[in-house]
N, C-alpha and C. Protein backbone atom coordinates (compact mmCIF):
# COMPACT_ATOMS: atom_id res chain seq x y z
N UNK A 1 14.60 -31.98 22.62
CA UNK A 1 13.66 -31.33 21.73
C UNK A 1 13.46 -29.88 22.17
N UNK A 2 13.62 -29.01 21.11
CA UNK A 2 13.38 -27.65 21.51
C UNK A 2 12.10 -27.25 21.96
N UNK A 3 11.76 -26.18 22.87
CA UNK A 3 10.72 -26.51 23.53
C UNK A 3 9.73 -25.25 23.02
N UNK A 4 8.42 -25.19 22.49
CA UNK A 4 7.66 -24.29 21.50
C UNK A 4 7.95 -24.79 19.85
N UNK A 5 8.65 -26.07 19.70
CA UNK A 5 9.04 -25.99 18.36
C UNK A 5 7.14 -26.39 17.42
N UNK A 6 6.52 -26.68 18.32
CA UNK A 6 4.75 -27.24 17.43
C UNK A 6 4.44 -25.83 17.08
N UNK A 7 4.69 -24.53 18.48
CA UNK A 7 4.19 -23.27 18.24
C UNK A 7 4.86 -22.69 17.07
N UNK A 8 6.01 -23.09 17.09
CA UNK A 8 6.94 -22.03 16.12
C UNK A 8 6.62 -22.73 14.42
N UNK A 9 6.19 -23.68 13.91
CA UNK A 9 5.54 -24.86 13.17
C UNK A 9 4.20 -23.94 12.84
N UNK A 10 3.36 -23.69 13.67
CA UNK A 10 1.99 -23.48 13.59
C UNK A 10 2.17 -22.19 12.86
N UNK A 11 3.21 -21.26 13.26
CA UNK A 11 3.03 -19.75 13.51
C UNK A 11 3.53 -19.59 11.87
N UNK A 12 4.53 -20.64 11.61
CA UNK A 12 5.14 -20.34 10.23
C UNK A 12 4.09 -20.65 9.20
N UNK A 13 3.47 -21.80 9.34
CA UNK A 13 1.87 -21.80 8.10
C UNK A 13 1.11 -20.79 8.88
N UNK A 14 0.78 -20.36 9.64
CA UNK A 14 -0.38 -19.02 9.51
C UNK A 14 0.39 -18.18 8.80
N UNK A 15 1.84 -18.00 9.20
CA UNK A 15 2.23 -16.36 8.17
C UNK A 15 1.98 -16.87 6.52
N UNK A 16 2.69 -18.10 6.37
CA UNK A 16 2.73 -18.56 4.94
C UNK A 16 1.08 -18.68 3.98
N UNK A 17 0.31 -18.88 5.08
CA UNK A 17 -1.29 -19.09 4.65
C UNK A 17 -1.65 -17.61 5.16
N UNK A 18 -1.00 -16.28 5.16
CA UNK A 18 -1.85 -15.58 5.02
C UNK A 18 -1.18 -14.81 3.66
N UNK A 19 -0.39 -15.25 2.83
CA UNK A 19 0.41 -14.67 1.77
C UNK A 19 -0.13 -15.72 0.86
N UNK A 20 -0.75 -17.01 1.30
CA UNK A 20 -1.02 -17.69 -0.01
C UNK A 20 -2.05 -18.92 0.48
N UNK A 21 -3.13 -18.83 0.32
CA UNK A 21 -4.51 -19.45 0.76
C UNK A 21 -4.36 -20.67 0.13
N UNK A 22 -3.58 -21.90 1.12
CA UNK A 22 -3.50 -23.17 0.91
C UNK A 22 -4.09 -24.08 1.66
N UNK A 23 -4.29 -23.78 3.13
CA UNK A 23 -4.72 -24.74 3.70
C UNK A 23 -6.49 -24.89 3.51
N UNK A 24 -6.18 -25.96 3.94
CA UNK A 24 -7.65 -26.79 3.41
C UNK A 24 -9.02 -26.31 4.26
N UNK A 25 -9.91 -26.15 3.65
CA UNK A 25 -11.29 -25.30 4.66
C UNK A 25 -11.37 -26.44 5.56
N UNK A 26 -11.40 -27.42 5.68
CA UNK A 26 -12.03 -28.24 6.61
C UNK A 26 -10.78 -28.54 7.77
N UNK A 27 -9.44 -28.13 7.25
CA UNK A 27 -8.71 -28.17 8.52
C UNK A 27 -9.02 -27.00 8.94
N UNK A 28 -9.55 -25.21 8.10
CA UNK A 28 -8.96 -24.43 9.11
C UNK A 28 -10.96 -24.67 10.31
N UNK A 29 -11.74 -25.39 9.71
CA UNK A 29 -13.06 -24.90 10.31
C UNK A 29 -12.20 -26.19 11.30
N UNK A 30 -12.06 -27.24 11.47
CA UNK A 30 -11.62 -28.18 12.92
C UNK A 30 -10.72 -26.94 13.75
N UNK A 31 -9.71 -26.20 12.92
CA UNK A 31 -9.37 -25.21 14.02
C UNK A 31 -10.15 -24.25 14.65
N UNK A 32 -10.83 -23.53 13.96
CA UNK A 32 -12.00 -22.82 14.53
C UNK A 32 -12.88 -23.48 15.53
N UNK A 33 -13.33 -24.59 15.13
CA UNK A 33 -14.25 -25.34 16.47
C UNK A 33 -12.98 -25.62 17.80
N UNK A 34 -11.81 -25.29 17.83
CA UNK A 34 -11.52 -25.76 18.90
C UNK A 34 -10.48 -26.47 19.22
N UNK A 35 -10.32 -27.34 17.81
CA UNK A 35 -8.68 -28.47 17.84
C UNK A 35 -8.07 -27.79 18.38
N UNK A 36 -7.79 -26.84 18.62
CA UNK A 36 -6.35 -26.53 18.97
C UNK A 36 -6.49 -25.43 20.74
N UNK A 37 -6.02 -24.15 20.42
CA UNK A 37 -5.97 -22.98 21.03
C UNK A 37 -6.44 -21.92 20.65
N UNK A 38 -6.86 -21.16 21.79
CA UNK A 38 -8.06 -20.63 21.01
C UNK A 38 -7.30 -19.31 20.29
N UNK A 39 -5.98 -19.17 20.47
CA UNK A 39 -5.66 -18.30 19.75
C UNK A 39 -5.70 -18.64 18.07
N UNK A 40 -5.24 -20.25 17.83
CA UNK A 40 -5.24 -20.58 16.51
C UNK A 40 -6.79 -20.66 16.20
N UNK A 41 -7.90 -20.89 17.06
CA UNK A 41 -9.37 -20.82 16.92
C UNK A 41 -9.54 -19.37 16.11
N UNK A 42 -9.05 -18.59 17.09
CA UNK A 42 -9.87 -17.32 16.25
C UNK A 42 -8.97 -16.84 15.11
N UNK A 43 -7.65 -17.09 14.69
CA UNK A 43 -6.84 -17.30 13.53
C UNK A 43 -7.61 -17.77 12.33
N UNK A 44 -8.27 -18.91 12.75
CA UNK A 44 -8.90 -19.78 11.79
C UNK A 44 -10.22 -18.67 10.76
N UNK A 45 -10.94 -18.59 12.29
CA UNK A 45 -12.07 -17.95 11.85
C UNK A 45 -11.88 -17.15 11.16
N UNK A 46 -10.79 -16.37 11.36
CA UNK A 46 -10.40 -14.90 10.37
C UNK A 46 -10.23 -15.51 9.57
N UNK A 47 -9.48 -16.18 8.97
CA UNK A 47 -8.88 -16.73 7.90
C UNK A 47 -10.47 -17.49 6.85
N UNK A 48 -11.30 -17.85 7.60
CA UNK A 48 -12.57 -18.16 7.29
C UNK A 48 -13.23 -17.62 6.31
N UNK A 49 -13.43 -15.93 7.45
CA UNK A 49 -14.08 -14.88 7.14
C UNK A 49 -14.23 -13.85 5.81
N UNK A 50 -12.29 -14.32 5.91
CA UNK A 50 -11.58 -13.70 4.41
C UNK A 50 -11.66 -14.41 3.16
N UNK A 51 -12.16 -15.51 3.55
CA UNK A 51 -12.35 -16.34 2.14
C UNK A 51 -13.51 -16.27 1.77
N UNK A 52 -14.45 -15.93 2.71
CA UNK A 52 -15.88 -16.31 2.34
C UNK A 52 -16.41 -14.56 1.76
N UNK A 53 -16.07 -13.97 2.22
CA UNK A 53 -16.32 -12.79 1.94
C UNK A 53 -15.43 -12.26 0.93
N UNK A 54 -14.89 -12.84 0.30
CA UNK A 54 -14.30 -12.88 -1.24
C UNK A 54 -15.32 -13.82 -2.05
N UNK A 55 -15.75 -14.65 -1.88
CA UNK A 55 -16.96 -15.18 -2.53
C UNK A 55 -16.99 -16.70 -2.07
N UNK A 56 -15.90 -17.05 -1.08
CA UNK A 56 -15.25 -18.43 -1.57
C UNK A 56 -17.28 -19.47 -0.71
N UNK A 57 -17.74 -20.22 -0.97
CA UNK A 57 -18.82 -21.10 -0.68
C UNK A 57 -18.20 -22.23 0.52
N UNK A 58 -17.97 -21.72 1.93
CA UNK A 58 -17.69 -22.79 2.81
C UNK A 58 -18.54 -23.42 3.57
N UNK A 59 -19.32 -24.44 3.13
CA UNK A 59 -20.50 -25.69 3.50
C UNK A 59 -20.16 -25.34 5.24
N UNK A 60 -21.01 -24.84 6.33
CA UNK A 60 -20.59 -24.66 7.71
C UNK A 60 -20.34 -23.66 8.35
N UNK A 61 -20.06 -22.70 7.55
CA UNK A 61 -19.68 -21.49 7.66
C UNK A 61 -19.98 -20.29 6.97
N UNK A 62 -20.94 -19.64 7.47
CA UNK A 62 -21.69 -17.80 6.91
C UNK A 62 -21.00 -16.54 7.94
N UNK A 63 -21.02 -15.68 6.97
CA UNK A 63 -20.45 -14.57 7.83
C UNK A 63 -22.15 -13.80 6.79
N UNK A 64 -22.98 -13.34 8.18
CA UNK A 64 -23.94 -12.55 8.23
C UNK A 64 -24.10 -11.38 9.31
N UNK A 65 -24.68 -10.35 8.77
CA UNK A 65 -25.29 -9.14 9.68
C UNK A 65 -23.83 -7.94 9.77
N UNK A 66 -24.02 -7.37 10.93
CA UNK A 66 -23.12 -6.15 10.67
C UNK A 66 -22.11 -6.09 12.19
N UNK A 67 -21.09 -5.93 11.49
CA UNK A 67 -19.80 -6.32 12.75
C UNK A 67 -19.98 -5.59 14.05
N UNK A 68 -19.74 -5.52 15.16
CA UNK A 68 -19.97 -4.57 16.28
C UNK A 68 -20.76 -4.90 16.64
C-alpha cells in the first residue's frame, strides 16, 4: 500500500470542495472539532466560515465580532 495514499485522498476533496461546496456541514463541523488533524481541523473551519458568511444557516456554528 502506498504510503500517504488517506493524505493524498483527503487533499483531493479539499481542492475539489473548494471549487464546488459538496461536502456535508456536519462532516466538515466533526472535522473542525477534531476527527482528524488539525491541519484538516482548521481546513474545515475555513470552509465553515465561507459558507456561513455567504448566508449559508449552520445549526453549531457562528462566525461573530471582528477578525484580529
Amino acid at each position: 500500500m502506498p504510503e500517504n495514499r488517506g493524505r493524498r485522498a483527503k487533499e483531493a476533496v479539499k481542492k475539489r470542495q473548494d471549487t464546488d461546496a459538496t461536502l456535508d456541514v456536519r462532516t466538515l463541523l466533526e472535522l473542525a472539532r477534531g476527527k482528524g488533524t488539525p491541519r484538516d481541523a482548521e481546513w474545515a473551519l475555513s470552509q465553515l466560515a465561507r459558507r456561513a458568511l455567504a448566508g449559508e444557516k449552520i445549526e453549531g456554528f457562528a462566525v461573530e465580532g471582528v477578525a484580529g
